[in-house]
Protein backbone atom coordinates (compact mmCIF):
# COMPACT_ATOMS: atom_id res chain seq x y z
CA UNK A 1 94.48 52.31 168.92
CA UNK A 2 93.83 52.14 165.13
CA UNK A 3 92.06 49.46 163.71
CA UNK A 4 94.43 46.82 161.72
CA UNK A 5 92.26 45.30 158.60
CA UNK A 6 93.21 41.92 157.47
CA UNK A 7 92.09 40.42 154.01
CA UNK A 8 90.16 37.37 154.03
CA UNK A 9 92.74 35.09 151.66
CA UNK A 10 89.35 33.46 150.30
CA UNK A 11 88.58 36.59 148.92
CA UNK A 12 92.00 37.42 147.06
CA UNK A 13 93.22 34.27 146.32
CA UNK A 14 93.13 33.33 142.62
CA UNK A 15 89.78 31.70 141.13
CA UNK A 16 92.32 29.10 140.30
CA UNK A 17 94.67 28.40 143.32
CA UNK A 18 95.78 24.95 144.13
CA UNK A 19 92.56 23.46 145.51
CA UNK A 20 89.50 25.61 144.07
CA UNK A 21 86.69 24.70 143.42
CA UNK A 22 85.54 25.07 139.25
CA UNK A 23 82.45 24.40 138.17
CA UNK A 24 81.86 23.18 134.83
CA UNK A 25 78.43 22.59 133.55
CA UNK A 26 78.18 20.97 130.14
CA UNK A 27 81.47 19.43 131.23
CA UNK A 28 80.95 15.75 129.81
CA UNK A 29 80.63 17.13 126.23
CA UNK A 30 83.81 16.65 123.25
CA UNK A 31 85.48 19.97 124.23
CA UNK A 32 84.49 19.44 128.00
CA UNK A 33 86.31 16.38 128.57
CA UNK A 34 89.76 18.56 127.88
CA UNK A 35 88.12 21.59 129.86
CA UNK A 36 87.89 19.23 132.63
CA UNK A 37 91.77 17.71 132.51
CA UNK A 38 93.21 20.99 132.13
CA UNK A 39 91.55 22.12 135.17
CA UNK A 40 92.50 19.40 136.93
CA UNK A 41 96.03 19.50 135.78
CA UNK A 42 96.30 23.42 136.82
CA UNK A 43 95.69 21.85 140.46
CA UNK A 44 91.76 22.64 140.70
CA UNK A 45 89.17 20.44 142.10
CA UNK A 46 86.44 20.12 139.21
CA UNK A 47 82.55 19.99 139.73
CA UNK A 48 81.32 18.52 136.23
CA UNK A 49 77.46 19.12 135.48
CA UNK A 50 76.04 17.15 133.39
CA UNK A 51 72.17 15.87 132.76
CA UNK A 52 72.96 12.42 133.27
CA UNK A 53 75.81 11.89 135.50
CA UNK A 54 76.76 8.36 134.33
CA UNK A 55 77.44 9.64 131.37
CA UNK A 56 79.95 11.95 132.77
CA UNK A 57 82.20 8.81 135.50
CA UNK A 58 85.05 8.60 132.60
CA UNK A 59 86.28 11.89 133.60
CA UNK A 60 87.26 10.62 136.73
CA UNK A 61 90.81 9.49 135.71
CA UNK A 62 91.25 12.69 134.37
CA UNK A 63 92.01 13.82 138.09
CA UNK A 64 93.62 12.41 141.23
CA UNK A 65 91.22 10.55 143.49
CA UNK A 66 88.18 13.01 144.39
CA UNK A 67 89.44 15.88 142.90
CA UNK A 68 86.55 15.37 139.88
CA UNK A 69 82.99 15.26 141.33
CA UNK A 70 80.24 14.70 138.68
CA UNK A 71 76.82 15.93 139.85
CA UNK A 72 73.49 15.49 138.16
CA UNK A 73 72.00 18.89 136.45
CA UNK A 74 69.86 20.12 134.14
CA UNK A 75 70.47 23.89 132.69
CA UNK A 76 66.68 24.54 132.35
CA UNK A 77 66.49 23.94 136.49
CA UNK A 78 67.31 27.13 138.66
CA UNK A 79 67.81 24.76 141.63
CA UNK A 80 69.97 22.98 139.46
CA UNK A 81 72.27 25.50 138.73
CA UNK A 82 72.09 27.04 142.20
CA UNK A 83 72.78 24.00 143.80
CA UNK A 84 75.84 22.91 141.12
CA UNK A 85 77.48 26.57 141.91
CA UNK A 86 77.77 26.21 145.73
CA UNK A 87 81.12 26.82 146.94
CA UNK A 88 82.54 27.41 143.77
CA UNK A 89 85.20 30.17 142.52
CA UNK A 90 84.70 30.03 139.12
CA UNK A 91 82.40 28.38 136.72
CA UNK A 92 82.68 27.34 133.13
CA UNK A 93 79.75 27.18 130.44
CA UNK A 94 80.03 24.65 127.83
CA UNK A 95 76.71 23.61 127.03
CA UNK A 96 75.59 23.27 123.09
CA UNK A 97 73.90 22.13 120.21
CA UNK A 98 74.50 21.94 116.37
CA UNK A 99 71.10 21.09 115.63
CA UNK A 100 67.10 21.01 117.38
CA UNK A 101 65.88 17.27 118.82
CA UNK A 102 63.44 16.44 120.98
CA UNK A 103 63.43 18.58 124.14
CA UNK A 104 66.78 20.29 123.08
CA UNK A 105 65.90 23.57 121.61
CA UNK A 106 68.18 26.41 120.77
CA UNK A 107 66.51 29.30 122.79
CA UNK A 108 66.39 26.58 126.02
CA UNK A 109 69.64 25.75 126.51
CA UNK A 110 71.89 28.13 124.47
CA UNK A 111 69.78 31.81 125.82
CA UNK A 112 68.05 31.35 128.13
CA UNK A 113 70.23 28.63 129.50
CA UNK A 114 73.33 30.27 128.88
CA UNK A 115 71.71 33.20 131.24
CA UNK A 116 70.75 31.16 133.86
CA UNK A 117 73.94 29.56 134.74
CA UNK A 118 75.72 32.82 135.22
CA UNK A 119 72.93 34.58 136.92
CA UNK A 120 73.16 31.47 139.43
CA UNK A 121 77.12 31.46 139.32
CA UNK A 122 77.09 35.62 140.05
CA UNK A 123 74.77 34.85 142.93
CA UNK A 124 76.70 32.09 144.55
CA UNK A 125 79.54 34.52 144.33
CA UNK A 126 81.96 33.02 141.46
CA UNK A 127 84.61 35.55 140.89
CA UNK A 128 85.57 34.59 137.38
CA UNK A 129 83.54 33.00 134.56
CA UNK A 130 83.99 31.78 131.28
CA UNK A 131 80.74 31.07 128.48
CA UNK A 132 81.70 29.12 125.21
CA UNK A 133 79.79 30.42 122.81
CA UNK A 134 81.04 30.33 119.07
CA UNK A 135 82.21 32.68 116.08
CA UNK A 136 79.11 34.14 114.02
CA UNK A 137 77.14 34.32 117.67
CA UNK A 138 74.48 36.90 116.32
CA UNK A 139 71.92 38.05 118.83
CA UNK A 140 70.38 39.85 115.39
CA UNK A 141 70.76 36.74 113.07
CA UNK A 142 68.21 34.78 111.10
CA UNK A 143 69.70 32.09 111.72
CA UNK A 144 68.67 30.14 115.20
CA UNK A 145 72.02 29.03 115.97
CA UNK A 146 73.39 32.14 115.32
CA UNK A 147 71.11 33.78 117.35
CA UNK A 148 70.12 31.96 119.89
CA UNK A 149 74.32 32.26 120.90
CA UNK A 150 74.53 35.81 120.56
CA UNK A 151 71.27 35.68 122.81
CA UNK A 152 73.11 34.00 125.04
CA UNK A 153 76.46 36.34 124.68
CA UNK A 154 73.85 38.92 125.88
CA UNK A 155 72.36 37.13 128.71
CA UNK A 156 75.66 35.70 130.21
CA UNK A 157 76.87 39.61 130.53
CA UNK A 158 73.85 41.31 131.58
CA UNK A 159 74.06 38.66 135.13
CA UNK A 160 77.94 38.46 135.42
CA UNK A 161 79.04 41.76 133.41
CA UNK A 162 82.93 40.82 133.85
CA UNK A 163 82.45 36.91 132.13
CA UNK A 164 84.79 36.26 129.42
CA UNK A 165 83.05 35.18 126.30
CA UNK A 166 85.36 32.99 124.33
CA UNK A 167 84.24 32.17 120.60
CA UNK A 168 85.89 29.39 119.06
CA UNK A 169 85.99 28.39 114.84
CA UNK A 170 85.21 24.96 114.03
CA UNK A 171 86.94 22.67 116.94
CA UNK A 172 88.46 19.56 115.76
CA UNK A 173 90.20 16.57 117.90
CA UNK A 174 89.94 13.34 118.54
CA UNK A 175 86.35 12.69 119.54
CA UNK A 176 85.25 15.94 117.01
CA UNK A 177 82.18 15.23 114.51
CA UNK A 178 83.32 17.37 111.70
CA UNK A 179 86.71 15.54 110.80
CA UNK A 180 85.16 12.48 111.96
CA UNK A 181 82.14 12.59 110.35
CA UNK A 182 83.52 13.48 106.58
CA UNK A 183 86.55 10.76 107.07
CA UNK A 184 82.88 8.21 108.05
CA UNK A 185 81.75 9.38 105.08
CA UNK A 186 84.83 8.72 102.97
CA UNK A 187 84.71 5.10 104.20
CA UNK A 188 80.94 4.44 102.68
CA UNK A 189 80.47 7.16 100.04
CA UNK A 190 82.15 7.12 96.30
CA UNK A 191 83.20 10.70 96.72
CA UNK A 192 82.88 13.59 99.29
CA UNK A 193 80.14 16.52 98.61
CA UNK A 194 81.99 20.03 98.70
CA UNK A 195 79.00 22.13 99.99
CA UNK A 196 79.69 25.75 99.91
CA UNK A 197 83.24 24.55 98.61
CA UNK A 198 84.55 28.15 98.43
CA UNK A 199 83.84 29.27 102.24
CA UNK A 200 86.40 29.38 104.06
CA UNK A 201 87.26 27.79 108.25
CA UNK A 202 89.86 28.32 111.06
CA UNK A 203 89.29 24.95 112.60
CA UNK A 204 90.77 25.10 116.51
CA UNK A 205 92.28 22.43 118.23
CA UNK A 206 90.51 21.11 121.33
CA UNK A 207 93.61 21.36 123.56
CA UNK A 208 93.83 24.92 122.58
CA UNK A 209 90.53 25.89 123.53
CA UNK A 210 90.95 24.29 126.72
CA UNK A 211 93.89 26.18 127.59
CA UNK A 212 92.40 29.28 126.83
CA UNK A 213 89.18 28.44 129.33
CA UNK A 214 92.05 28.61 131.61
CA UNK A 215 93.76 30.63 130.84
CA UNK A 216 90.79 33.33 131.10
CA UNK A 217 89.72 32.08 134.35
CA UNK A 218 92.97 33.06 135.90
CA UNK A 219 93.61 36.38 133.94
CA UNK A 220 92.24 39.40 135.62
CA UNK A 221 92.55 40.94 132.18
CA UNK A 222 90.46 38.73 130.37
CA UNK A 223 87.18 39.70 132.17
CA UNK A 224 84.23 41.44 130.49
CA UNK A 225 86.40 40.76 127.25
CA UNK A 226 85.43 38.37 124.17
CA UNK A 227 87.92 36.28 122.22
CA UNK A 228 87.49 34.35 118.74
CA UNK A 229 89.56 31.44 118.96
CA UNK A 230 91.31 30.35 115.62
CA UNK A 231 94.14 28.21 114.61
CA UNK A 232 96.74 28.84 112.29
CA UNK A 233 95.63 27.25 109.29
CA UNK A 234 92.82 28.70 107.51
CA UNK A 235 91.26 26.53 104.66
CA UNK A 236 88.05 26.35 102.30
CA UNK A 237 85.94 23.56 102.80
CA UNK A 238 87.07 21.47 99.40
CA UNK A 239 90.50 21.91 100.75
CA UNK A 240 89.63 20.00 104.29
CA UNK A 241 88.02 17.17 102.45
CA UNK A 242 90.48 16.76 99.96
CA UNK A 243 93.11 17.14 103.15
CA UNK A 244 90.72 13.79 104.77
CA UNK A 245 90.68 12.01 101.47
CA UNK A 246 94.27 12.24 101.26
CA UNK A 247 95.10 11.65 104.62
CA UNK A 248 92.50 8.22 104.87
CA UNK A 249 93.94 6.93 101.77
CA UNK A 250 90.68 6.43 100.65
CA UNK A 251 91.24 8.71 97.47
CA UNK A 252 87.67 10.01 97.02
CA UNK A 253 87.00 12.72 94.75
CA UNK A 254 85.84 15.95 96.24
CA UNK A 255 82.43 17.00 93.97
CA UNK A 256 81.28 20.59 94.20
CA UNK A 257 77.50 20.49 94.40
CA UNK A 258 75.17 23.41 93.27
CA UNK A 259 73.36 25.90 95.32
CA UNK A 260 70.10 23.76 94.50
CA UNK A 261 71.30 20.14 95.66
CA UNK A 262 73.13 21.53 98.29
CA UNK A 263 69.69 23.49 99.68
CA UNK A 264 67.83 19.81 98.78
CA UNK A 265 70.18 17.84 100.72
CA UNK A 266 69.89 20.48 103.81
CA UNK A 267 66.14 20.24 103.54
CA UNK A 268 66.27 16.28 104.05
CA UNK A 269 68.72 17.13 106.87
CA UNK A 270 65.57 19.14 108.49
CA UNK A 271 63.78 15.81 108.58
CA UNK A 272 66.60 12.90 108.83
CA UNK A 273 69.72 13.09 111.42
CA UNK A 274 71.87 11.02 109.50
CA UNK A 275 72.02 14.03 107.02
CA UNK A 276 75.61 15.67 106.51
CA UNK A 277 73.60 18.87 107.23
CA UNK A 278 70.50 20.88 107.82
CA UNK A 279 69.56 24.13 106.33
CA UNK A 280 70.06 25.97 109.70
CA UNK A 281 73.74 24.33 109.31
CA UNK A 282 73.91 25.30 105.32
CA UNK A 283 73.44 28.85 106.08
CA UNK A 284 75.97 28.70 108.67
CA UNK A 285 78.54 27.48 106.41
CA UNK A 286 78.12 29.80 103.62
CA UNK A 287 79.00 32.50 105.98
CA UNK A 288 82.18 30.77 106.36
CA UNK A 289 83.79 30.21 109.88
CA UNK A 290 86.84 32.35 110.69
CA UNK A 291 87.96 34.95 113.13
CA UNK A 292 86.93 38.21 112.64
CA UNK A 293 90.20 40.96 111.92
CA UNK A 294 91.49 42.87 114.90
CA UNK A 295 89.63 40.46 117.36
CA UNK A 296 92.06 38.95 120.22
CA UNK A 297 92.69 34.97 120.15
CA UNK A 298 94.90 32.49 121.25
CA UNK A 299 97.79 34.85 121.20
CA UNK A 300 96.46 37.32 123.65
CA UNK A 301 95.69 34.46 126.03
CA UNK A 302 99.43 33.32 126.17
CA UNK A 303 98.42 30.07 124.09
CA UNK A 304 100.43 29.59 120.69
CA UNK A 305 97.54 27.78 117.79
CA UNK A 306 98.31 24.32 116.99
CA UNK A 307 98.94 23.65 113.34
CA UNK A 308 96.60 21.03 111.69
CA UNK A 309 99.24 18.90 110.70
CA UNK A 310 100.21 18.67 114.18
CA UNK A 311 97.22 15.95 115.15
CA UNK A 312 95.00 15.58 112.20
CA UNK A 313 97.21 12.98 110.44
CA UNK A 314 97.14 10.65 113.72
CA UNK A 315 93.08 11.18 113.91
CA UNK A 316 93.02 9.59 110.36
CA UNK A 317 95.13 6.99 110.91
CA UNK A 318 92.03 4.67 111.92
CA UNK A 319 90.28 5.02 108.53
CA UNK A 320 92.95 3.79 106.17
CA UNK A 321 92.40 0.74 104.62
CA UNK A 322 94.22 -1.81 107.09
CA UNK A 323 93.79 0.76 109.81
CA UNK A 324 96.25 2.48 111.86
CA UNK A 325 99.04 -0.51 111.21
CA UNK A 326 98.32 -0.19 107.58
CA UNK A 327 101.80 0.90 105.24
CA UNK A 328 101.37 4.34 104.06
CA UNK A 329 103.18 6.20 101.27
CA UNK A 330 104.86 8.89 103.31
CA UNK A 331 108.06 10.06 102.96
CA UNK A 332 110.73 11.83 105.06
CA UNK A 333 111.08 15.41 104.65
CA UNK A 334 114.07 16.61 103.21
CA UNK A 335 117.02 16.58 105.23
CA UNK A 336 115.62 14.07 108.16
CA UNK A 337 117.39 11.56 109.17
């Protein structure tokens, strides 16, 4: 009588069918909280990961009732991670700094931690995985940023060799501490310091970069591939802060500062976190911040780039004068209604 092999539907199933199990660690972060909804939108139970899980509860609505768990974890633990990878089918990496404090150290959390999750994920048998790591990743750099995210590029693949590395420019939105920031600034300051006024970004949308987290979780042709995420409008740095002080009505005057005050001001930043910038950040930004030619994006993941002018104008609606409700000079665009 021959032998009649059934699959195990566990084992085929998608890493993102109705009802699996995603774990994202780093998930209570700006881009993390739109990892998280789209996730749970797409039908997938969410395991968020984060340090201090209080911090984490208002995801919850994000999801129908239990569908979002938020656990307690700490990428340095190996326990940790095991433990936050248990029963899952795919795991997400979002964990990241801009800048050294305290206990939070570049090689820590963006290498070696970067390696640890998906050695633990690969172990706990996650068939798809996604690290967020971020354009100018440089395992070769001299810059610690740089490097310690190419480190972690390198790390990620060497435990889960088909991981999708997904490199995303500058990512602005709502909650984002670049447009943010500057429009802060605009409020306070007389006029807004172009530093590095020439180099040039490709700033992302949040909701795009979500989409293409899954979007790569559930594309069998994404894995062992990277991607530099970009949107479609790419802009020097004088032209995004003349773009905020326009669109705050705060009409500040953009000031191009010189290679030395710009390097003095970056050195304070090394000392004082109020600072625009630190010099690990200043040599980041003369390198500029776009997607490298011939790389695959958005478009090969299916998503289509939001245009700035699609949600930046609503972000800086809060830091008119009068606020949101305040009358603004606008006009309709020829032929509207």
């Amino acid at each position: 009588m021959a032998l009649i092999m059934t699959e195990n539907p566990a084992a085929t199933a998608s890493p993102l069918a109705a009802g699996a199990l995603v774990t994202v660690v780093g998930g209570a972060g700006f881009i993390g909280r739109y990892v998280v909804e789209a996730l749970a939108r797409a039908g997938c139970r969410v395991r968020v990961v984060s340090r201090h899980a209080d911090s984490a509860l208002f995801l919850k609505p994000l999801g129908d009732l239990g569908q979002i768990q938020i656990v307690s974890g700490d990428i340095r633990s190996d326990a940790a991670m095991a433990a936050a990878f248990d029963g899952a089918s795919a795991g997400v990496n979002l964990v990241g700094i801009l800048a050294e404090s305290g206990t939070q150290r570049f090689d820590a959390l963006q290498a070696q931690g970067a390696g640890r999750v998906a050695r633990c994920a690969a172990a706990a048998g996650v068939r798809a995985f996604v690290q967020v790591s971020a354009i100018g990743a440089d395992a070769a750099s001299r810059i610690a940023y740089a490097r310690s995210k190419g480190e972690g590029e390198q790390a990620v693949l060497a435990a889960f060799p088909a991981a999708t590395i997904l490199r995303p420019s500058l990512v602005a939105g709502p909650e984002d501490q670049f447009f943010n920031r500057f429009a802060g600034m605009a409020r306070l300051a007389p006029a807004l310091p172009a530093i590095c006024g020439d180099s040039l970004f490709q700033p992302v949308y949040v909701r795009d970069v979500a989409d293409a987290v899954v979007a790569a979780l559930g594309r069998a042709d994404a894995q062992g591939r990277t991607y530099e995420l970009g949107g479609p409008d790419v802009l020097s740095f004088k032209t995004i802060l003349q773009m905020i002080s326009d669109l705050t009505g705060l009409d500040r005057p953009v000031v191009p500062l010189s290679d030395f005050t710009s390097g003095l001001l970056a050195k304070l930043g090394d000392i004082l976190p109020f600072m625009p910038m630190n010099s690990d950040q200043l040599a980041m930004l003369k390198l500029g911040n776009v997607c490298a030619p011939g790389m695959p994006g958005l478009a090969e993941l299916g998503i289509s780039p939001t245009p700035l002018s699609a949600f930046v104008p609503q972000m800086m609606l809060r830091y008119r004068p009068g606020g949101r409700f305040a009358a603004t000079d606008a006009k309709p665009e020829s032929g509207a209604a």
